[in-house]
N, C-alpha and C. Protein backbone atom coordinates (compact mmCIF):
# COMPACT_ATOMS: atom_id res chain seq x y z
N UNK A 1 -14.63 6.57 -9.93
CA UNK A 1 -15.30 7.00 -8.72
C UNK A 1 -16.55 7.79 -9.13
N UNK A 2 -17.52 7.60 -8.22
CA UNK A 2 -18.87 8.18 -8.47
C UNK A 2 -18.87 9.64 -8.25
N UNK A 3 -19.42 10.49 -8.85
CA UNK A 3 -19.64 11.90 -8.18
C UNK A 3 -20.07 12.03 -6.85
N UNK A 4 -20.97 11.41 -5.79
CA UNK A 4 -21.28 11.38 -4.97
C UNK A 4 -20.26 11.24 -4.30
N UNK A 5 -19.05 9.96 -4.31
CA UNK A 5 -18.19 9.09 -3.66
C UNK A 5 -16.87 10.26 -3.61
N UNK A 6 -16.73 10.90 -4.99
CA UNK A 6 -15.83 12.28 -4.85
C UNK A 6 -16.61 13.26 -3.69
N UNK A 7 -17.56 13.42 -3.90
CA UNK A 7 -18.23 14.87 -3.13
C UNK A 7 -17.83 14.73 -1.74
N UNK A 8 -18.15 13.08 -1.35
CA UNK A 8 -18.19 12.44 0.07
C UNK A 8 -16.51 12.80 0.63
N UNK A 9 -15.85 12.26 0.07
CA UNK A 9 -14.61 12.43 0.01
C UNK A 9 -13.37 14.11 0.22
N UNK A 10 -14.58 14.88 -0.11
CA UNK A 10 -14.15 16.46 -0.37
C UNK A 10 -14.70 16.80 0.74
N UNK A 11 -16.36 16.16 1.42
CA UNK A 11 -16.66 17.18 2.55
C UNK A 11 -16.23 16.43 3.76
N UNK A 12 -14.13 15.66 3.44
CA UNK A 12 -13.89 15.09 4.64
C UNK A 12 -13.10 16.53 5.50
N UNK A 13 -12.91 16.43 6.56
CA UNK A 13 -12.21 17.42 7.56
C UNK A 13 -10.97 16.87 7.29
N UNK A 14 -9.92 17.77 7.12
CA UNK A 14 -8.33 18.01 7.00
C UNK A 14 -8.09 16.41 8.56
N UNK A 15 -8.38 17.09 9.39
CA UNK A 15 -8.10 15.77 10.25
C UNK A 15 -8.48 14.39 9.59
N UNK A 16 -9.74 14.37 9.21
CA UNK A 16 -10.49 12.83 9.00
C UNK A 16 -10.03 12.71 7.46
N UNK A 17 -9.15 13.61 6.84
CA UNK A 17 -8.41 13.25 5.77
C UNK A 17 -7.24 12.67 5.46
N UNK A 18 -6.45 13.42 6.75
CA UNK A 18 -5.24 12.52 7.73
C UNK A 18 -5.55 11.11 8.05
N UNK A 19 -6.06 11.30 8.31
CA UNK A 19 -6.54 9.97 9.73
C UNK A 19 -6.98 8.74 8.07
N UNK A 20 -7.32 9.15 6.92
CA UNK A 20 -7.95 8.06 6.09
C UNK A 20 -6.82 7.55 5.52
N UNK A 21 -5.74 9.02 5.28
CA UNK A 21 -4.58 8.95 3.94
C UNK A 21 -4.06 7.67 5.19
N UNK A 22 -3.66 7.54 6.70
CA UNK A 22 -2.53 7.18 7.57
C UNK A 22 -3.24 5.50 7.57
N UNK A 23 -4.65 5.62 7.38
CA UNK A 23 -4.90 4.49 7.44
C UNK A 23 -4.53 3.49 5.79
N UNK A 24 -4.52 4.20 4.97
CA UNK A 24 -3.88 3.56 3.23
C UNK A 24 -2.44 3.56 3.62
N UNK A 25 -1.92 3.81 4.10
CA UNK A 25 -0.34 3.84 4.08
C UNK A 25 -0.22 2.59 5.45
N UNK A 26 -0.66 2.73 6.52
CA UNK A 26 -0.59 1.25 7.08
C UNK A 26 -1.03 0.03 6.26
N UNK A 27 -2.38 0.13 5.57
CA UNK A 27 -2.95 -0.60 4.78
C UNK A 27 -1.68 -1.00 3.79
N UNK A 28 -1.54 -0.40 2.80
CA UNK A 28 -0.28 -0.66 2.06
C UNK A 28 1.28 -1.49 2.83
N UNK A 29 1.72 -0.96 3.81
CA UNK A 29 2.44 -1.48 4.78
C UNK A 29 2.37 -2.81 4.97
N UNK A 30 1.07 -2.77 5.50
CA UNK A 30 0.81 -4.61 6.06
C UNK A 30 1.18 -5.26 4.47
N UNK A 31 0.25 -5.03 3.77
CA UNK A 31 0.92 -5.94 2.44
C UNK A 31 1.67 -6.20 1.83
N UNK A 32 2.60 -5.28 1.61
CA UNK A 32 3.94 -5.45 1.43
C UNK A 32 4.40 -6.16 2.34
N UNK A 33 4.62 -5.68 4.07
CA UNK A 33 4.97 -6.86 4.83
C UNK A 33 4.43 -8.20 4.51
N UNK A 34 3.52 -8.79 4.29
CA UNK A 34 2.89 -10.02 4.01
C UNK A 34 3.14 -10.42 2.72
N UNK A 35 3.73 -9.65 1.88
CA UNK A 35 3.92 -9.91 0.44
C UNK A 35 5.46 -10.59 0.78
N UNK A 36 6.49 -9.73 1.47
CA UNK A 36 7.57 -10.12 1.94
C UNK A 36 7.58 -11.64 2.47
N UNK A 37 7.07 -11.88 3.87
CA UNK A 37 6.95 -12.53 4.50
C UNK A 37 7.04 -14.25 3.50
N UNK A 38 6.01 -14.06 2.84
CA UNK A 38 5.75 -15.37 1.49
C UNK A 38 6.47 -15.67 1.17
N UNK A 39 7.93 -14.86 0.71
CA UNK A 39 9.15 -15.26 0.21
C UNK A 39 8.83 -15.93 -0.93
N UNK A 40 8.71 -15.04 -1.71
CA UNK A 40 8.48 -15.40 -3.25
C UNK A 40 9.50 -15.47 -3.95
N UNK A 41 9.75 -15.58 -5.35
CA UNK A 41 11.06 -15.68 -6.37
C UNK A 41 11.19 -14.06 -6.33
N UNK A 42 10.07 -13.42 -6.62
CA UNK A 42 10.10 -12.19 -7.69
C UNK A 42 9.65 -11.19 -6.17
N UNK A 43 10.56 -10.49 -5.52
CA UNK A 43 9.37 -9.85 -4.36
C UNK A 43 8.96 -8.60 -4.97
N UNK A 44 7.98 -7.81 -4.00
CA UNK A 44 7.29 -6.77 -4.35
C UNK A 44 5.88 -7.28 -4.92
N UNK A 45 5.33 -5.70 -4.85
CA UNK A 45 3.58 -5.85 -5.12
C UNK A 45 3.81 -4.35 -6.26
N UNK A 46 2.89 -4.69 -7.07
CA UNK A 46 2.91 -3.57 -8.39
C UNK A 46 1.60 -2.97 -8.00
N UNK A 47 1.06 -1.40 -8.10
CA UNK A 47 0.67 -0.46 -8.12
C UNK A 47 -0.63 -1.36 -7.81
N UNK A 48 -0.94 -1.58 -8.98
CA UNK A 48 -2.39 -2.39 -9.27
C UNK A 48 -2.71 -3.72 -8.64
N UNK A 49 -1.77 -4.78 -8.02
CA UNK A 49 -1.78 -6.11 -7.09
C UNK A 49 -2.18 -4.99 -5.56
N UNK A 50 -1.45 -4.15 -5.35
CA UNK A 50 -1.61 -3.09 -3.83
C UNK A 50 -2.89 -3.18 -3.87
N UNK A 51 -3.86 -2.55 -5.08
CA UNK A 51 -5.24 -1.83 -5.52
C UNK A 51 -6.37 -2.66 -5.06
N UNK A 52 -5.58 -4.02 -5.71
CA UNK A 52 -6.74 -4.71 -6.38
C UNK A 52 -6.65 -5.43 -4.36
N UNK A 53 -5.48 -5.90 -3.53
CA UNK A 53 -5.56 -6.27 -2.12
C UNK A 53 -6.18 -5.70 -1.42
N UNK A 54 -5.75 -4.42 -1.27
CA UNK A 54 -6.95 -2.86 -0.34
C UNK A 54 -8.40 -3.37 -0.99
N UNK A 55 -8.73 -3.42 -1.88
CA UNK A 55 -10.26 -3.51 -1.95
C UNK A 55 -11.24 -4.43 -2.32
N UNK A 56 -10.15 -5.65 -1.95
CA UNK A 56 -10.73 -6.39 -1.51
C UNK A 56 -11.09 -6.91 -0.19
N UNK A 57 -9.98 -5.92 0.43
CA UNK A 57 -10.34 -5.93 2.09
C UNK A 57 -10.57 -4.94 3.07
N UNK A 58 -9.55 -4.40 3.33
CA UNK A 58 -10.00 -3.07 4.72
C UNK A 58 -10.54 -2.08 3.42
N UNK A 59 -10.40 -1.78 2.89
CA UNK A 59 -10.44 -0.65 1.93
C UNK A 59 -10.81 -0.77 0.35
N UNK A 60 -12.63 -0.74 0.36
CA UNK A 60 -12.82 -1.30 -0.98
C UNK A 60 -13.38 0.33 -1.67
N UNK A 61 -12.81 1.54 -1.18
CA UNK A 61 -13.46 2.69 -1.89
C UNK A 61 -12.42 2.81 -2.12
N UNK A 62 -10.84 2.70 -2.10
CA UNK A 62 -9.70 3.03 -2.69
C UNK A 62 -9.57 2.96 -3.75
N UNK A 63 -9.20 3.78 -4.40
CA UNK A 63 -8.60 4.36 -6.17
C UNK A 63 -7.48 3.64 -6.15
N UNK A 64 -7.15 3.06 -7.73
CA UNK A 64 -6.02 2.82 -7.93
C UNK A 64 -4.71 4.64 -7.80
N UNK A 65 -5.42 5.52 -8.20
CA UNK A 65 -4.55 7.11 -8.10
C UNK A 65 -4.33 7.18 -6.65
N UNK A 66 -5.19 6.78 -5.61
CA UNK A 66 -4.64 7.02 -4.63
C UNK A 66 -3.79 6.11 -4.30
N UNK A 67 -3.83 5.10 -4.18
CA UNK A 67 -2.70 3.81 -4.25
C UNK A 67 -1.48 4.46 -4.75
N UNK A 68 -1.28 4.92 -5.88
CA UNK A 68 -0.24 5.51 -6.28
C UNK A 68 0.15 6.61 -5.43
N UNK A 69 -0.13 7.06 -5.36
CA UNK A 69 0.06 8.29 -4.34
C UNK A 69 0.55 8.32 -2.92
N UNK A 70 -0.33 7.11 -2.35
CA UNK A 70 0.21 6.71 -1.02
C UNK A 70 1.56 6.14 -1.11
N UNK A 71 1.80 4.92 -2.17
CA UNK A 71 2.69 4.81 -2.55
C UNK A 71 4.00 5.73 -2.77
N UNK A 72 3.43 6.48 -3.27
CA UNK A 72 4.93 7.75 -3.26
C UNK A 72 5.54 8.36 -2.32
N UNK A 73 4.07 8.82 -1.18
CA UNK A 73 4.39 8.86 0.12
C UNK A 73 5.33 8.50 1.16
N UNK A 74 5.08 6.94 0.91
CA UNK A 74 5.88 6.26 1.72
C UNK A 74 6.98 6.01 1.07
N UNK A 75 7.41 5.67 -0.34
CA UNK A 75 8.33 5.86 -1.14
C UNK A 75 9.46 7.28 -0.90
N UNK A 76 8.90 8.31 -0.66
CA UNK A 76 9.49 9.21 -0.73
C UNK A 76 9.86 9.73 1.11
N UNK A 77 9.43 8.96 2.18
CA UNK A 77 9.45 8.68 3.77
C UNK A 77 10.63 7.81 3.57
N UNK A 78 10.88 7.03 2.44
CA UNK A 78 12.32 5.97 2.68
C UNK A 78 11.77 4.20 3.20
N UNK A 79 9.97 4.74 3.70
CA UNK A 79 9.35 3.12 4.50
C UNK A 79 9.19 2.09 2.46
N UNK A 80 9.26 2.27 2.26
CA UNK A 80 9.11 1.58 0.40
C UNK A 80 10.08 1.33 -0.02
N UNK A 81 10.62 0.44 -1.01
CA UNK A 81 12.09 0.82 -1.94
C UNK A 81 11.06 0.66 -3.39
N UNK A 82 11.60 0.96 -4.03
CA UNK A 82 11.34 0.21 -5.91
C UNK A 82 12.41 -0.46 -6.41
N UNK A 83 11.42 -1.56 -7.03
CA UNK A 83 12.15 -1.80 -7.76
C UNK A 83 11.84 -2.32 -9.13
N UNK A 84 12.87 -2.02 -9.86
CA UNK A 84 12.08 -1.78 -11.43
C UNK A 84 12.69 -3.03 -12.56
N UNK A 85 13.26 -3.62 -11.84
CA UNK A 85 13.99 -4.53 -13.19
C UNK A 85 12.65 -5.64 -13.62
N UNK A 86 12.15 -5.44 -14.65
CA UNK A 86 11.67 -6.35 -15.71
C UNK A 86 12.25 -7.57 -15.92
N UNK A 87 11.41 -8.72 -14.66
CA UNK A 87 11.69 -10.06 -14.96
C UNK A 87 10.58 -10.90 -14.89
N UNK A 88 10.71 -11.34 -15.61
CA UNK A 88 9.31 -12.84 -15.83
C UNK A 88 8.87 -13.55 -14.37
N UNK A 89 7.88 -13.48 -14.02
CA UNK A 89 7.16 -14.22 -12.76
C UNK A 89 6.87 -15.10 -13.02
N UNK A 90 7.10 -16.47 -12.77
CA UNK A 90 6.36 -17.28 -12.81
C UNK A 90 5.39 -17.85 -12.15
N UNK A 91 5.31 -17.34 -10.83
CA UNK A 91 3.84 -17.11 -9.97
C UNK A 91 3.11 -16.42 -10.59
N UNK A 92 3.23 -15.14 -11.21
CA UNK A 92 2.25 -14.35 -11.63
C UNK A 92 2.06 -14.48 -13.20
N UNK A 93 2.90 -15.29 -13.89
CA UNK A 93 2.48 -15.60 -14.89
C UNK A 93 2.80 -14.76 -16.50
N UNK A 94 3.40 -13.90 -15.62
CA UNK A 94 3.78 -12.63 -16.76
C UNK A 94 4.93 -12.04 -16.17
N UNK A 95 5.46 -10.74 -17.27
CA UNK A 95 6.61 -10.20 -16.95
C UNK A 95 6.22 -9.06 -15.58
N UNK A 96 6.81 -9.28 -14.16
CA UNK A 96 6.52 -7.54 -13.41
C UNK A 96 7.70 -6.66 -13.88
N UNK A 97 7.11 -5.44 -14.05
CA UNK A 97 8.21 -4.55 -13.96
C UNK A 97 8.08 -3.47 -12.56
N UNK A 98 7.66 -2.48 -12.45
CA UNK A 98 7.94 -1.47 -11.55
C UNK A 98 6.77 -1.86 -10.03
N UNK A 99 7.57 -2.64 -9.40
CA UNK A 99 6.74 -3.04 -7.91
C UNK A 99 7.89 -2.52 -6.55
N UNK A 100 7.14 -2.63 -5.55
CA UNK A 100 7.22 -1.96 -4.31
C UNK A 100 7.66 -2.98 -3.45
N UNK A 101 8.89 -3.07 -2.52
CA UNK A 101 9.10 -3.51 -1.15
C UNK A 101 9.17 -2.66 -0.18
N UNK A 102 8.86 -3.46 0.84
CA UNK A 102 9.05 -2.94 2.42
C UNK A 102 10.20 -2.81 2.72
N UNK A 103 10.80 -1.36 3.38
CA UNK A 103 12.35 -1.45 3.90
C UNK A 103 12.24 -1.85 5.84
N UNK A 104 13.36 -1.83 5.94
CA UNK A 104 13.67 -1.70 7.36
C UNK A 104 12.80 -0.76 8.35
N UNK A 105 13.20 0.29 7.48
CA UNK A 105 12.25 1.69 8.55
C UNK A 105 10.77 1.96 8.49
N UNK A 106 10.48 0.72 6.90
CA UNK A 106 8.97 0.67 6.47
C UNK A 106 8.52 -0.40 7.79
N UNK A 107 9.05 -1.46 8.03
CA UNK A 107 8.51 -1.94 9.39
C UNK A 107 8.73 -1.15 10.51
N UNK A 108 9.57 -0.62 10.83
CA UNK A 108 9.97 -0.52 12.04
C UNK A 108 8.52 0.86 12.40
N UNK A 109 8.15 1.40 11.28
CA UNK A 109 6.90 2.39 11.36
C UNK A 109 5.95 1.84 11.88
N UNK A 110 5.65 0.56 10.80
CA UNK A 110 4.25 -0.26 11.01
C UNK A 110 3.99 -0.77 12.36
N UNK A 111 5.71 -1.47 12.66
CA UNK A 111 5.48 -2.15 14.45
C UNK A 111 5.09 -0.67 15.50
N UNK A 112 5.61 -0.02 15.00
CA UNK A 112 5.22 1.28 16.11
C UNK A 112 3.84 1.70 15.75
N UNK A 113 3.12 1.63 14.79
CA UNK A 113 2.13 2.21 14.68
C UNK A 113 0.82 1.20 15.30
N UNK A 114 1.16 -0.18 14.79
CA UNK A 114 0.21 -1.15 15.73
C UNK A 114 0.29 -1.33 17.05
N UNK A 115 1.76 -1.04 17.83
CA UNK A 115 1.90 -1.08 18.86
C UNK A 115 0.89 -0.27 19.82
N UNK A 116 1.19 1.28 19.10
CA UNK A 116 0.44 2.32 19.86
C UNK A 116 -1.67 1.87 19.25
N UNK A 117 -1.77 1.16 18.40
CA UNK A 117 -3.45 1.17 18.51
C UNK A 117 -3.38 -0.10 18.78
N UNK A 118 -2.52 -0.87 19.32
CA UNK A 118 -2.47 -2.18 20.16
C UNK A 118 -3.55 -3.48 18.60
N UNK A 119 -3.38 -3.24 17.44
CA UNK A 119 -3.90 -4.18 16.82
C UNK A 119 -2.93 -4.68 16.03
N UNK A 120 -3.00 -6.17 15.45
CA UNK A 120 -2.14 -6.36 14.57
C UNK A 120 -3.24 -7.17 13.87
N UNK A 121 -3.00 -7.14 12.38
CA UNK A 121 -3.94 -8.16 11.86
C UNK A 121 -3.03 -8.52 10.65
């Protein structure tokens, strides 16, 4: 991150700091839901697949540290599970080890949260 892009970031208001962190944690949400949805062999999204999705789309000033972080967030809310077993992907071509699913209460957040700003994307 640029010094500027930190500075920008520091002279946010406690509210509009809320309001950015709530928007990475829906952000994160949807993808995992959509990561789910695919019904892959291997589910879950790893730290850095989350990173590299956010910024390529709603969210291209996101840190991989904050990714992590949000991640823990919701990890530690119960909306995340982990899971860590080290098995070979063959979609992805390599071994994943420590990636992220969506639980039950991780949707049941997201549907309430699009409900009330009436968007789904």
């Amino acid at each position: 991150m640029l010094p500027a892009e930190i500075a920008a970031r520091m002279a946010l208001s406690p509210s509009d700091a809320a309001n950015e962190l709530g928007s990475e944690l829906l952000e994160i949400l949807k993808q995992l839901n959509r990561s789910e949805m695919e019904d892959t062999q291997d589910p879950g999204l790893e730290v850095e697949e989350l990173h590299h999705l956010l910024g390529r789309g709603p969210l291209p000033q996101v840190t991989s540290p904050e990714v992590e972080k949000a991640v823990q967030v919701l990890l530690g809310n119960g909306f995340v599970r982990l899971v860590d077993t080290p098995e070979y992907s063959w979609e992805r071509g390599r071994v994943v080890t420590v990636r992220y699913t969506i639980t039950t209460e991780g949707k049941a957040f997201l549907v309430a949260r699009l409900g009330r700003t009436g968007r789904v994307e």
